[in-house]
PDB file of N, CA and C in Angstrom:
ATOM      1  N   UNK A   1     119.285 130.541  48.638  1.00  0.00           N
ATOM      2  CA  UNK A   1     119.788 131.130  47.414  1.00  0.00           C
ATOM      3  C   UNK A   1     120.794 130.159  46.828  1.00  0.00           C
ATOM      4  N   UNK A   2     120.349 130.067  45.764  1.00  0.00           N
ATOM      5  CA  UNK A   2     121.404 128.702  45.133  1.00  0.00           C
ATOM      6  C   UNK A   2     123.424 129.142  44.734  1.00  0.00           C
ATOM      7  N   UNK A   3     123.613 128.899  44.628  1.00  0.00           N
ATOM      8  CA  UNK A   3     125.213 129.279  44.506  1.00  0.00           C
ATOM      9  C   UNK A   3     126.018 129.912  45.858  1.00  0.00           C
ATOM     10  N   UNK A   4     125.361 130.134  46.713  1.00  0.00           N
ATOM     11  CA  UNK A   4     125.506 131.188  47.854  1.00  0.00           C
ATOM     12  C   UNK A   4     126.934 129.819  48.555  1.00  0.00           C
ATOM     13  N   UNK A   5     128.064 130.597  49.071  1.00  0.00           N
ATOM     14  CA  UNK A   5     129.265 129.823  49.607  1.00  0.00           C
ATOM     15  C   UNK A   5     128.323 129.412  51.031  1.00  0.00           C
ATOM     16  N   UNK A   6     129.525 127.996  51.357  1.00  0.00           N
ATOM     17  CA  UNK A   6     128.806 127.470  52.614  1.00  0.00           C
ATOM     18  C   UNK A   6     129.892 128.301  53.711  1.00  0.00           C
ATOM     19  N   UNK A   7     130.384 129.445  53.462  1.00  0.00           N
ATOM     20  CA  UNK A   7     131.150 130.135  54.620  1.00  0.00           C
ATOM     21  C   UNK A   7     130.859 131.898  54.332  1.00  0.00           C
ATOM     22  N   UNK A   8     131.033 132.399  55.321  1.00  0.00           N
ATOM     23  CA  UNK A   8     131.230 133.843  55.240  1.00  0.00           C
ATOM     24  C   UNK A   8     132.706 134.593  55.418  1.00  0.00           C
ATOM     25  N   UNK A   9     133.415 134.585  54.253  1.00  0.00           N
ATOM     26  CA  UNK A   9     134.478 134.994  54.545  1.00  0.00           C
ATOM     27  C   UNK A   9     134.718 136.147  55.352  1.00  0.00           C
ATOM     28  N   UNK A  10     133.866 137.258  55.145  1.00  0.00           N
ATOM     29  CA  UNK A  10     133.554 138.840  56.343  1.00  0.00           C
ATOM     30  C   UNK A  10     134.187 138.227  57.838  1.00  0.00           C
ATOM     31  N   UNK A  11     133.664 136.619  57.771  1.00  0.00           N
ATOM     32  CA  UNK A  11     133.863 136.348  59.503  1.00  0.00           C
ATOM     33  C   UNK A  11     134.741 135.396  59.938  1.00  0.00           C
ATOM     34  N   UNK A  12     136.054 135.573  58.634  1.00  0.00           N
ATOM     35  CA  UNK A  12     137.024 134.359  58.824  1.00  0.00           C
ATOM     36  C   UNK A  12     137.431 134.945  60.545  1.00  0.00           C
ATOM     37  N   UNK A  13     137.818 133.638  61.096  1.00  0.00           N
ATOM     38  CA  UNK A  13     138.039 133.679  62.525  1.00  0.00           C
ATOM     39  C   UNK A  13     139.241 133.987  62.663  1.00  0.00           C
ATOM     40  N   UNK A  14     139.871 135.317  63.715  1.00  0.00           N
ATOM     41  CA  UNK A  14     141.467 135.739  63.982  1.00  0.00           C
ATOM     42  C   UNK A  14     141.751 135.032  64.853  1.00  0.00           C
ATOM     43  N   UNK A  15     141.333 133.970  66.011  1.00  0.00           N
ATOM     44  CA  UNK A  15     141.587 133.580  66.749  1.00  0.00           C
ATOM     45  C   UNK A  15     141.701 132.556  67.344  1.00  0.00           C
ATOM     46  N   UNK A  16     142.436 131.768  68.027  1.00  0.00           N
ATOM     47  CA  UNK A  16     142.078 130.122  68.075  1.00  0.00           C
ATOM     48  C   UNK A  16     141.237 130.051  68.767  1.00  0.00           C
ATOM     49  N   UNK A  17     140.539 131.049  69.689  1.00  0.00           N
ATOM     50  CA  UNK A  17     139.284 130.792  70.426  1.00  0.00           C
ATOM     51  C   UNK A  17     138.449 131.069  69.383  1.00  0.00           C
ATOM     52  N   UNK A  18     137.731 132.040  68.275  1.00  0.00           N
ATOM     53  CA  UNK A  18     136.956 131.859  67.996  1.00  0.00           C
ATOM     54  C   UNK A  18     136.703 130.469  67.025  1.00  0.00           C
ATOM     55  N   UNK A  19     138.247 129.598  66.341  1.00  0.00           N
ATOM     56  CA  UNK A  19     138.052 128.775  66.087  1.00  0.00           C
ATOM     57  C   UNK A  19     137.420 127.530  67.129  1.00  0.00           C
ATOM     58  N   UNK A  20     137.739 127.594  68.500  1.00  0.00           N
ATOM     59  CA  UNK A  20     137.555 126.697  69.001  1.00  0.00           C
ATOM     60  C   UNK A  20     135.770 127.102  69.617  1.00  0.00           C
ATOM     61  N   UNK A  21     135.305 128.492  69.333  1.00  0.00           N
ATOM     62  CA  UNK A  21     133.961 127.909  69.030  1.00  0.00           C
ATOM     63  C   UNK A  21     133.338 127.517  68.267  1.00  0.00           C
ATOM     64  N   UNK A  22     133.685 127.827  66.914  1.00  0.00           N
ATOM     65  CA  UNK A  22     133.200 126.635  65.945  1.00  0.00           C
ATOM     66  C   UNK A  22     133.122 124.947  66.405  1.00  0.00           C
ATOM     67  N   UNK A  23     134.250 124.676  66.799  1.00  0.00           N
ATOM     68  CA  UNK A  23     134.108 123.250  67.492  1.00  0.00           C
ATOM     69  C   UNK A  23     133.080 122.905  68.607  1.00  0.00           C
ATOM     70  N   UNK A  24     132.792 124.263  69.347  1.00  0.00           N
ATOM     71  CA  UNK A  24     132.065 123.428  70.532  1.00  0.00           C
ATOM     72  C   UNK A  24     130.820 123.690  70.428  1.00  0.00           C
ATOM     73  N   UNK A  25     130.280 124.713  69.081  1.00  0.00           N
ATOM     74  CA  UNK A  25     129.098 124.714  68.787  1.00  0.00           C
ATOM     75  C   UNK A  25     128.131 123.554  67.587  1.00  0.00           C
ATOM     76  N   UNK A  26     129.201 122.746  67.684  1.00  0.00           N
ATOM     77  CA  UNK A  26     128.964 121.514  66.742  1.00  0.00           C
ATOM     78  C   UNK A  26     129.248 122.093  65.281  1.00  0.00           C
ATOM     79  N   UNK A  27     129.473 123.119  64.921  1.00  0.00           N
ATOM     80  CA  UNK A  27     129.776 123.773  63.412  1.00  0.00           C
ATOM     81  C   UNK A  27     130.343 123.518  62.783  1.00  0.00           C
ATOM     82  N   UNK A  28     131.060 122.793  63.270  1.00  0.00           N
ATOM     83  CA  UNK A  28     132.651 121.853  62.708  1.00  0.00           C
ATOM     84  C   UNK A  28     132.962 121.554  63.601  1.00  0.00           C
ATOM     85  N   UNK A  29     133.676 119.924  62.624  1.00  0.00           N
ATOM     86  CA  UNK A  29     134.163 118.861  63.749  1.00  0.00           C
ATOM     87  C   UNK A  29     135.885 118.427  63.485  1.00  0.00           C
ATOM     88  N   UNK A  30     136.184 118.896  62.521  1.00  0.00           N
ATOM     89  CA  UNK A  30     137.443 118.443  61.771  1.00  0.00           C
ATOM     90  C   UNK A  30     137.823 119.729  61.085  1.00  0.00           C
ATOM     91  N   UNK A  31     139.239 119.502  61.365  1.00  0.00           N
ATOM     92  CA  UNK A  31     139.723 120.963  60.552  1.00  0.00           C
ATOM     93  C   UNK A  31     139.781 120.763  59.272  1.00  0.00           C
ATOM     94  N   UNK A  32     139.092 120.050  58.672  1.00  0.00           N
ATOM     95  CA  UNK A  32     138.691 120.449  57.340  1.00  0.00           C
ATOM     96  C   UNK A  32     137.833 121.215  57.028  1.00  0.00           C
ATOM     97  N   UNK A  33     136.658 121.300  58.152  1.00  0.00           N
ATOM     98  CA  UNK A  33     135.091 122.000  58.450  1.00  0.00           C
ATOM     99  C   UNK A  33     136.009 123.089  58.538  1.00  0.00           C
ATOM    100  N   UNK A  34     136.906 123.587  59.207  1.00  0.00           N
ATOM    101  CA  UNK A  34     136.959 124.946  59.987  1.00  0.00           C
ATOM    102  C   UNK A  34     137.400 125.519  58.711  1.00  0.00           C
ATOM    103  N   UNK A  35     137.926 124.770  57.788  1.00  0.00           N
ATOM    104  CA  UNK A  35     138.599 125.568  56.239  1.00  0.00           C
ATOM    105  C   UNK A  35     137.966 125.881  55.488  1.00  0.00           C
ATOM    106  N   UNK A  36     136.719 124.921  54.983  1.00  0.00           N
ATOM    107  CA  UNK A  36     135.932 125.184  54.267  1.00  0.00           C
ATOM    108  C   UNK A  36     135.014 125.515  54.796  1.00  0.00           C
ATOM    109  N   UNK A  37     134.846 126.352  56.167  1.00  0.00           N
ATOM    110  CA  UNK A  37     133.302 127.375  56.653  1.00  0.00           C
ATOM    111  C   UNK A  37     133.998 128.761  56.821  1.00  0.00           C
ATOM    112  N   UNK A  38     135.485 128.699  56.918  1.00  0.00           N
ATOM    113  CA  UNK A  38     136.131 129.791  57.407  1.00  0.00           C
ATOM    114  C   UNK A  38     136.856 130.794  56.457  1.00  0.00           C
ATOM    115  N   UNK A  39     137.224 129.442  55.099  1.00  0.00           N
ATOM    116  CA  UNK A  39     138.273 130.377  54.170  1.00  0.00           C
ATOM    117  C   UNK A  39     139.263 130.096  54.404  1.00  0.00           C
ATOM    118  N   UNK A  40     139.988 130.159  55.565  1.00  0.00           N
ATOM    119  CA  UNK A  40     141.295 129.641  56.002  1.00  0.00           C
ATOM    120  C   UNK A  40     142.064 128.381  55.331  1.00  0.00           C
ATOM    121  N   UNK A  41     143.373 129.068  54.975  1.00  0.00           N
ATOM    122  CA  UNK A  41     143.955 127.925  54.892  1.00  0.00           C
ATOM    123  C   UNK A  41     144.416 126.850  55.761  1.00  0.00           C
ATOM    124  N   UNK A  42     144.748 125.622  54.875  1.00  0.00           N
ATOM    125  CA  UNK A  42     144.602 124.333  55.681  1.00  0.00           C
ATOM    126  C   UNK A  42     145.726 124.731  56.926  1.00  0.00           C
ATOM    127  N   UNK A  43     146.645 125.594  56.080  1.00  0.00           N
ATOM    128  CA  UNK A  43     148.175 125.449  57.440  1.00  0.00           C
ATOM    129  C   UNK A  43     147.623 126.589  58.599  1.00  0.00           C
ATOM    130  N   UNK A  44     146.476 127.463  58.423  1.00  0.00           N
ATOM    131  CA  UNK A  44     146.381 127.983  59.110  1.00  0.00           C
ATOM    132  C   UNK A  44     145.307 127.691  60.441  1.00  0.00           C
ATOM    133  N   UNK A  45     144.481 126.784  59.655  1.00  0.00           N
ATOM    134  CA  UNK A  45     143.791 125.946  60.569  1.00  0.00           C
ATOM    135  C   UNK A  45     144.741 125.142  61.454  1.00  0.00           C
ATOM    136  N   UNK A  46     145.625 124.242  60.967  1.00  0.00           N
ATOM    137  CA  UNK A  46     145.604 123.748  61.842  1.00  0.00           C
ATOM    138  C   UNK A  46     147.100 124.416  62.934  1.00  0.00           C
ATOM    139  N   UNK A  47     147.717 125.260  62.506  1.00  0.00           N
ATOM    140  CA  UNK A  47     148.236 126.305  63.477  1.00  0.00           C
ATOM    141  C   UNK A  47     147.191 126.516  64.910  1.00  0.00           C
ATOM    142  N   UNK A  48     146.163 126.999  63.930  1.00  0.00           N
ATOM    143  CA  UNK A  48     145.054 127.437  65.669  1.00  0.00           C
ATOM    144  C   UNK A  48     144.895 126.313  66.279  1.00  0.00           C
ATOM    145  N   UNK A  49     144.375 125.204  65.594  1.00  0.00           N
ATOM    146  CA  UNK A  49     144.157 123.688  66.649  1.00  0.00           C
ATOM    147  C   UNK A  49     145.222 123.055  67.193  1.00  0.00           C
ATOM    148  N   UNK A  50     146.432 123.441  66.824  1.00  0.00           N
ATOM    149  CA  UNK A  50     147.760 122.883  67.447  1.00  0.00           C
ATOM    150  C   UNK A  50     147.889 123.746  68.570  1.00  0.00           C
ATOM    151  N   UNK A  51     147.726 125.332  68.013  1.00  0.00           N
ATOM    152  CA  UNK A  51     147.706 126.117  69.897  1.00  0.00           C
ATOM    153  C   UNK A  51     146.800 125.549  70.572  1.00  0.00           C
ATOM    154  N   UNK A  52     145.299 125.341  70.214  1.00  0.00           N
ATOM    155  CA  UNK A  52     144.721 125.042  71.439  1.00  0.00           C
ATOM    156  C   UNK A  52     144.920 123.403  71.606  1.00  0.00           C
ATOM    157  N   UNK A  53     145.334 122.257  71.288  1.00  0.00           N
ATOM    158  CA  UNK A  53     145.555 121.478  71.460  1.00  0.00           C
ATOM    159  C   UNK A  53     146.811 121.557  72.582  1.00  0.00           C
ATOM    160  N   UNK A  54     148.410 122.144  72.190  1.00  0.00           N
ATOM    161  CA  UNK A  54     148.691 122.470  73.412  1.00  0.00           C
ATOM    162  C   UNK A  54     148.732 123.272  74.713  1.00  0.00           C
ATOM    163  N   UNK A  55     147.704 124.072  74.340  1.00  0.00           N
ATOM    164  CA  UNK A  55     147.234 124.775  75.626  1.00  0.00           C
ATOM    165  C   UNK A  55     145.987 124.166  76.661  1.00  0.00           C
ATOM    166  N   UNK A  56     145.688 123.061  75.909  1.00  0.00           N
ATOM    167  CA  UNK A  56     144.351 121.879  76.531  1.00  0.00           C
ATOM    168  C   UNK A  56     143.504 122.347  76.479  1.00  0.00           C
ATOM    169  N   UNK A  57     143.139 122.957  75.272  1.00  0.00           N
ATOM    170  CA  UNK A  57     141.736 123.301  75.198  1.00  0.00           C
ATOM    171  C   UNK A  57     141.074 122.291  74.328  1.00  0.00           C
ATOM    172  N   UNK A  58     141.764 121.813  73.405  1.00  0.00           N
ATOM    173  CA  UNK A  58     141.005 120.555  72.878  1.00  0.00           C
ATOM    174  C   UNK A  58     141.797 119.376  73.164  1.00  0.00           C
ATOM    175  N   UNK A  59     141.459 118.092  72.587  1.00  0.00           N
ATOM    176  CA  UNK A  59     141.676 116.710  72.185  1.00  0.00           C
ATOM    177  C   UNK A  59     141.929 116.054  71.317  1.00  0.00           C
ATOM    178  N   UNK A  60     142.653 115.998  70.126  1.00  0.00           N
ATOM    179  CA  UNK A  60     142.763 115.231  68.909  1.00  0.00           C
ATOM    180  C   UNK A  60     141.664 113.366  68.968  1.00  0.00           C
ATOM    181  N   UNK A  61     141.173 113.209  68.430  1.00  0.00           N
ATOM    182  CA  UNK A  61     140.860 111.727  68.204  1.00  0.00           C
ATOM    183  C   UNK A  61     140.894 111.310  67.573  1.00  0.00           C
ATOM    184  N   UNK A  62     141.662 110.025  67.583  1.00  0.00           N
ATOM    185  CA  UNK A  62     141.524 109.330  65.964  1.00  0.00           C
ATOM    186  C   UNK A  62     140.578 108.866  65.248  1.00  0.00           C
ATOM    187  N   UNK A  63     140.291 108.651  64.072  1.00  0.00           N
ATOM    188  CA  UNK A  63     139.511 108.426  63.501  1.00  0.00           C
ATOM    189  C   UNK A  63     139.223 107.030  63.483  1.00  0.00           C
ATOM    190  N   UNK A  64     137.993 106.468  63.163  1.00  0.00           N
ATOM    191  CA  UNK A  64     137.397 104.945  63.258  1.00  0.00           C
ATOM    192  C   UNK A  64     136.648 105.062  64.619  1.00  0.00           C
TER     193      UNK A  64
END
């Protein structure tokens, strides 16, 4: 369907786990993906990836 959003807002994610399955289902790779599939704002994205970053659930990598 043409115009149709590339996110479902109904299923913005409450949680840094369900954000962090977006990541491990390849759905997004960058918290830019998780904003623009999720709705979420940018500060709120990366709130969740900073918890799970220090709780070691993920890895930051740099880019290049």
């Amino acid at each position: 369907m043409s115009g149709a959003p590339d996110h479902l807002p109904a299923a913005v994610p409450s949680s840094p786990g369900e954000v962090l399955a977006l990541l491990r289902t390849g759905a997004a790779q960058t918290r830019a993906d998780i904003a623009r599939m999720t709705g979420l704002a940018r500060s709120t994205v990366s709130q969740r990836v900073d918890a799970l970053i220090a709780h070691g659930f993920l890895a930051e990598e740099a880019d290049g």
